[in-house]
N, C-alpha and C. Protein backbone atom coordinates (compact mmCIF):
# COMPACT_ATOMS: atom_id res chain seq x y z
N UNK A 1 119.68 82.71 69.12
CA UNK A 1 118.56 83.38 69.75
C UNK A 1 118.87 83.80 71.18
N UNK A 2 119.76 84.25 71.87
CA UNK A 2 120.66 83.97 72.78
C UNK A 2 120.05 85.35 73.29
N UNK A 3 120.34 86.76 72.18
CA UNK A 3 119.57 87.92 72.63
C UNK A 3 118.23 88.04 73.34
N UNK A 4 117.02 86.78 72.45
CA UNK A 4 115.38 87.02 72.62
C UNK A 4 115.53 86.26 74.37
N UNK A 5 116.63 85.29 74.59
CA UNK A 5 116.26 84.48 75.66
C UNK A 5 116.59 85.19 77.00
N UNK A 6 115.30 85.09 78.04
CA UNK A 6 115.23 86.15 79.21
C UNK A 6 115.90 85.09 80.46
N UNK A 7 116.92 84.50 79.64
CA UNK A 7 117.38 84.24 81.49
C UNK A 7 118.90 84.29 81.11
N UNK A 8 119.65 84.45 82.22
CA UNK A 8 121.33 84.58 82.17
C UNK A 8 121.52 83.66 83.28
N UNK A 9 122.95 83.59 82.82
CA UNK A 9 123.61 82.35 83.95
C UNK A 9 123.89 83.29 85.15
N UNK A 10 123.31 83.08 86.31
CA UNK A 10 123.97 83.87 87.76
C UNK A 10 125.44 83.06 88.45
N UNK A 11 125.39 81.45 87.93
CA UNK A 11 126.44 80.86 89.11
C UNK A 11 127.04 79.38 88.67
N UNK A 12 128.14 79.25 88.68
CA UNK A 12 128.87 78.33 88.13
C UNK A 12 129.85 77.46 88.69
N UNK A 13 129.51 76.17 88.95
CA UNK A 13 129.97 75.50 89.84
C UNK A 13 130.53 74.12 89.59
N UNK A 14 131.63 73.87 90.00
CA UNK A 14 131.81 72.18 89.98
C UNK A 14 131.37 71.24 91.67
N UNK A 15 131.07 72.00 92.64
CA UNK A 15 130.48 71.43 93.60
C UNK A 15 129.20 71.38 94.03
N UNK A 16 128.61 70.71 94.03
CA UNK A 16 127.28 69.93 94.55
C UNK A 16 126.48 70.41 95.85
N UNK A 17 127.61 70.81 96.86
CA UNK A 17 126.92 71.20 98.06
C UNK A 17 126.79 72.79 97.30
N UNK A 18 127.68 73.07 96.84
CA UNK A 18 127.08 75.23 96.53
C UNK A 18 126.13 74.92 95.45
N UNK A 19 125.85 74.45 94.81
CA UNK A 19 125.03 74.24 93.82
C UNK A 19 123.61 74.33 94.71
N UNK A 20 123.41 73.55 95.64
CA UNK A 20 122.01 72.89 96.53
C UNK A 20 122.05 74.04 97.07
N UNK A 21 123.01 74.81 97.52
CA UNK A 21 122.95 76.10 98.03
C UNK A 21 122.34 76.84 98.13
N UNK A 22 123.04 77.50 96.49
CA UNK A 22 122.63 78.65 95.82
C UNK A 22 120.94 78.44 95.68
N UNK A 23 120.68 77.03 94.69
CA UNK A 23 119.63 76.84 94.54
C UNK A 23 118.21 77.03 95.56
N UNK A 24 118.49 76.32 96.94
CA UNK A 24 117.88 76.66 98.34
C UNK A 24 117.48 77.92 97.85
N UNK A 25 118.78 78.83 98.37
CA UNK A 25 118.47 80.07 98.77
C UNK A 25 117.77 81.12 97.46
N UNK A 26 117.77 80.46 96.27
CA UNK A 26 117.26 81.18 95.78
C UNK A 26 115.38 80.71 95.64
N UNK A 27 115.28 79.19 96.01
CA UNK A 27 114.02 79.16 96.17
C UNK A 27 113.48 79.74 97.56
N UNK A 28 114.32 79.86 98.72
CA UNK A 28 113.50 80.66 99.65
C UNK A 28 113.23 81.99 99.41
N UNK A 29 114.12 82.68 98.86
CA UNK A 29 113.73 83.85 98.32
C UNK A 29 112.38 84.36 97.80
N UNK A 30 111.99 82.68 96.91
CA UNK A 30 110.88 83.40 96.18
C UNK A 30 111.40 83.76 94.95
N UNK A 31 112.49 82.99 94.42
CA UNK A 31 112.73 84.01 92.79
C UNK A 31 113.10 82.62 91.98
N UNK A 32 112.58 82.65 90.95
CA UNK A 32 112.50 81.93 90.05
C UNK A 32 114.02 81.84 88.94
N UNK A 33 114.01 80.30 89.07
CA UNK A 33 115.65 79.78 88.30
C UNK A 33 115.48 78.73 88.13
N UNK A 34 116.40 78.70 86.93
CA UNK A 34 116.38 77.05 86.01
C UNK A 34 118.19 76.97 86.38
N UNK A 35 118.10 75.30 86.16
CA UNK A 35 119.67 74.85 86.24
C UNK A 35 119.81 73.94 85.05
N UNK A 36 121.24 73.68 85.43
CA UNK A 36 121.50 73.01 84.51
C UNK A 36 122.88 71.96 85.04
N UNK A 37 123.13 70.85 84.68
CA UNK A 37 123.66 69.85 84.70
C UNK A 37 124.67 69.11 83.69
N UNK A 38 125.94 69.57 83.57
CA UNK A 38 126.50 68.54 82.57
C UNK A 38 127.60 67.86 83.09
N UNK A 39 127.97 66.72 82.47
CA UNK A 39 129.46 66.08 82.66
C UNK A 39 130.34 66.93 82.02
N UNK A 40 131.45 67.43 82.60
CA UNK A 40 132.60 67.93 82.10
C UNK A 40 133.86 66.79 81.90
N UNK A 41 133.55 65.53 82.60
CA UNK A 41 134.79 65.12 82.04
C UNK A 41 134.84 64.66 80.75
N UNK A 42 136.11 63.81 80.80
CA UNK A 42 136.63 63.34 79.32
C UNK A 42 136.32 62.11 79.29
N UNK A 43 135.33 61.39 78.37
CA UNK A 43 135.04 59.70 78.45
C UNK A 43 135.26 59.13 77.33
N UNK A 44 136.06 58.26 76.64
CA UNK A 44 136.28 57.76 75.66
C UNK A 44 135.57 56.42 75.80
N UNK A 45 135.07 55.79 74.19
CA UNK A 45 134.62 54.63 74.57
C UNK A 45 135.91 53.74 74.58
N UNK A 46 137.19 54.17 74.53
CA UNK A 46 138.25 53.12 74.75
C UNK A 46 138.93 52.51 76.23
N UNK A 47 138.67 54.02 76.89
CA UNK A 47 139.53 54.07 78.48
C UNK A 47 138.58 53.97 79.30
N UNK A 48 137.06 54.84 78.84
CA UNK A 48 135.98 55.22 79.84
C UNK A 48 136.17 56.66 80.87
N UNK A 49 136.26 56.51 81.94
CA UNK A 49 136.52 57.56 82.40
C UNK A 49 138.12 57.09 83.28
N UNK A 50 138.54 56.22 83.07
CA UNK A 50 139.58 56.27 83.82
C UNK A 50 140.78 57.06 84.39
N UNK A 51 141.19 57.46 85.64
CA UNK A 51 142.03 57.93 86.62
C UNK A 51 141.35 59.47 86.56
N UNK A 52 140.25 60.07 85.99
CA UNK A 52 139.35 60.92 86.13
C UNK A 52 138.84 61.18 87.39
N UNK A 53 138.89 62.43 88.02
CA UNK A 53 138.47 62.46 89.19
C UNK A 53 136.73 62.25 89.35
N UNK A 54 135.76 61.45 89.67
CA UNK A 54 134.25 61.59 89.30
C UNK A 54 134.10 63.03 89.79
N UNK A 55 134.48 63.66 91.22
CA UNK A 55 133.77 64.68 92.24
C UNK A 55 133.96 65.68 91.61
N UNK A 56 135.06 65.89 90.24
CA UNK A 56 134.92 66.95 89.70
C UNK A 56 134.73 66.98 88.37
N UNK A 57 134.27 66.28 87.71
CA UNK A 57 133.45 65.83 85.95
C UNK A 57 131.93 66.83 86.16
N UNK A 58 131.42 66.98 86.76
CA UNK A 58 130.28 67.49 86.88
C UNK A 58 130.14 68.84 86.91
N UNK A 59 129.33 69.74 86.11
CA UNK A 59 129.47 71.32 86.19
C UNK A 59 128.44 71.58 86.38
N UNK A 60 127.78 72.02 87.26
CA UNK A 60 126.87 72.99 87.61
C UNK A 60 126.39 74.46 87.23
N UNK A 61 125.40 74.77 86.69
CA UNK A 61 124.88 75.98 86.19
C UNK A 61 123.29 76.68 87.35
N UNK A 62 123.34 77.45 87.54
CA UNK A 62 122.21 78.63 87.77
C UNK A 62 121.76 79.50 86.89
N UNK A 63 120.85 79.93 86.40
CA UNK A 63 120.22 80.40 85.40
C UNK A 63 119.26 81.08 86.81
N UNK A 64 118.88 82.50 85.69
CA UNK A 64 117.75 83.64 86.50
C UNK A 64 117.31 84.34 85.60
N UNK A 65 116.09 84.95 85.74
CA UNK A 65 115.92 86.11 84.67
C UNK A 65 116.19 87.06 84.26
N UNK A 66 116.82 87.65 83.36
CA UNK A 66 117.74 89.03 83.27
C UNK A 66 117.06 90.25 83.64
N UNK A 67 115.57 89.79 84.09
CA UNK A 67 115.07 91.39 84.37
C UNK A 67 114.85 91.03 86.38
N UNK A 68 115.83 89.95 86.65
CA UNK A 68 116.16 89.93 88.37
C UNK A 68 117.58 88.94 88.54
N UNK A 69 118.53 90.03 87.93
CA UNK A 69 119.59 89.31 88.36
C UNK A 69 120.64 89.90 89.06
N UNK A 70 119.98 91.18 89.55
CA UNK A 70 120.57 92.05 90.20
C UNK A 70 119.99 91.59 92.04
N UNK A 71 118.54 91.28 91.72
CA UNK A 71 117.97 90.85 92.81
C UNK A 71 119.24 89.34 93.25
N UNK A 72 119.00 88.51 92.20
CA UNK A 72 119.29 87.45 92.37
C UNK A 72 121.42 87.22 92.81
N UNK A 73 121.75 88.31 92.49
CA UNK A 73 123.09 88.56 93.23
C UNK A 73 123.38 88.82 94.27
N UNK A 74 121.98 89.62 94.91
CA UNK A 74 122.38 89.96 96.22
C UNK A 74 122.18 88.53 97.07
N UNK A 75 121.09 87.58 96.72
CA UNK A 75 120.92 86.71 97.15
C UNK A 75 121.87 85.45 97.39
N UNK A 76 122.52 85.53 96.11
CA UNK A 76 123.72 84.90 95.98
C UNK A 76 125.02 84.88 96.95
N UNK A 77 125.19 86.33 96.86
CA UNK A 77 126.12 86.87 98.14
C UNK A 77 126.02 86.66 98.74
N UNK A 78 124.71 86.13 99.73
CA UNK A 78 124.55 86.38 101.21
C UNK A 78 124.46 84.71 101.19
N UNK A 79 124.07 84.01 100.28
CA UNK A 79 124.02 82.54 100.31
C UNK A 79 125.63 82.25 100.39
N UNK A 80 126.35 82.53 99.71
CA UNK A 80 127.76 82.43 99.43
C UNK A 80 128.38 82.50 100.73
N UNK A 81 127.87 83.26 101.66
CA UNK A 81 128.71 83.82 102.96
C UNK A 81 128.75 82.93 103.58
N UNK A 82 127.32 81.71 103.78
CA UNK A 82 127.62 80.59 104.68
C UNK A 82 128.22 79.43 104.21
N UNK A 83 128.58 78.57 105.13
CA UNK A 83 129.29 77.44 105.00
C UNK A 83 128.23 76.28 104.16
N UNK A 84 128.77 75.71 103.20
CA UNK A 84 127.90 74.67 102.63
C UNK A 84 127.43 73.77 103.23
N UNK A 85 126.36 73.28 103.13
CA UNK A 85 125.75 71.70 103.78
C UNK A 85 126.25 70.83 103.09
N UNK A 86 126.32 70.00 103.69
CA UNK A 86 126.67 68.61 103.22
C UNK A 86 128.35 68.67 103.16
């Protein structure tokens, strides 16, 4: 159902501070976005996560609506330009 669904991914991240970023700046904006959150690493129930880096197991997603994601790029850009917090 991938066609009927009105949002696209704008931004893709394994760091935490651009993630809070993007996100910020797209709530000051005023424009509406969903995220998303998964573990990317590798966890076995034998090893666990061992010699796995934690700071980078984590993937970050931005989601926007496809009828403002043109809006939501420019926003991106200009969020992108500054230096991350944290």
């Amino acid at each position: 159902m991938k066609l009927l669904d009105p949002w696209t991914e704008l931004f893709l991240t394994l760091e935490a501070s651009r993630h809070s970023q993007v996100l910020a700046a797209l709530e000051q904006a005023g424009s509406p976005c969903r995220e998303k959150i998964q573990n990317a690493g590798h966890v076995t129930r034998r090893t666990g996560n061992v010699g796995a880096s934690s700071g980078s197991s984590v993937l970050y997603q931005v989601f926007v609506r496809k009828s403002q994601l043109e809006e939501a790029r420019e926003i991106l850009d200009h969020a992108l330009r500054q230096p991350p917090q944290g």
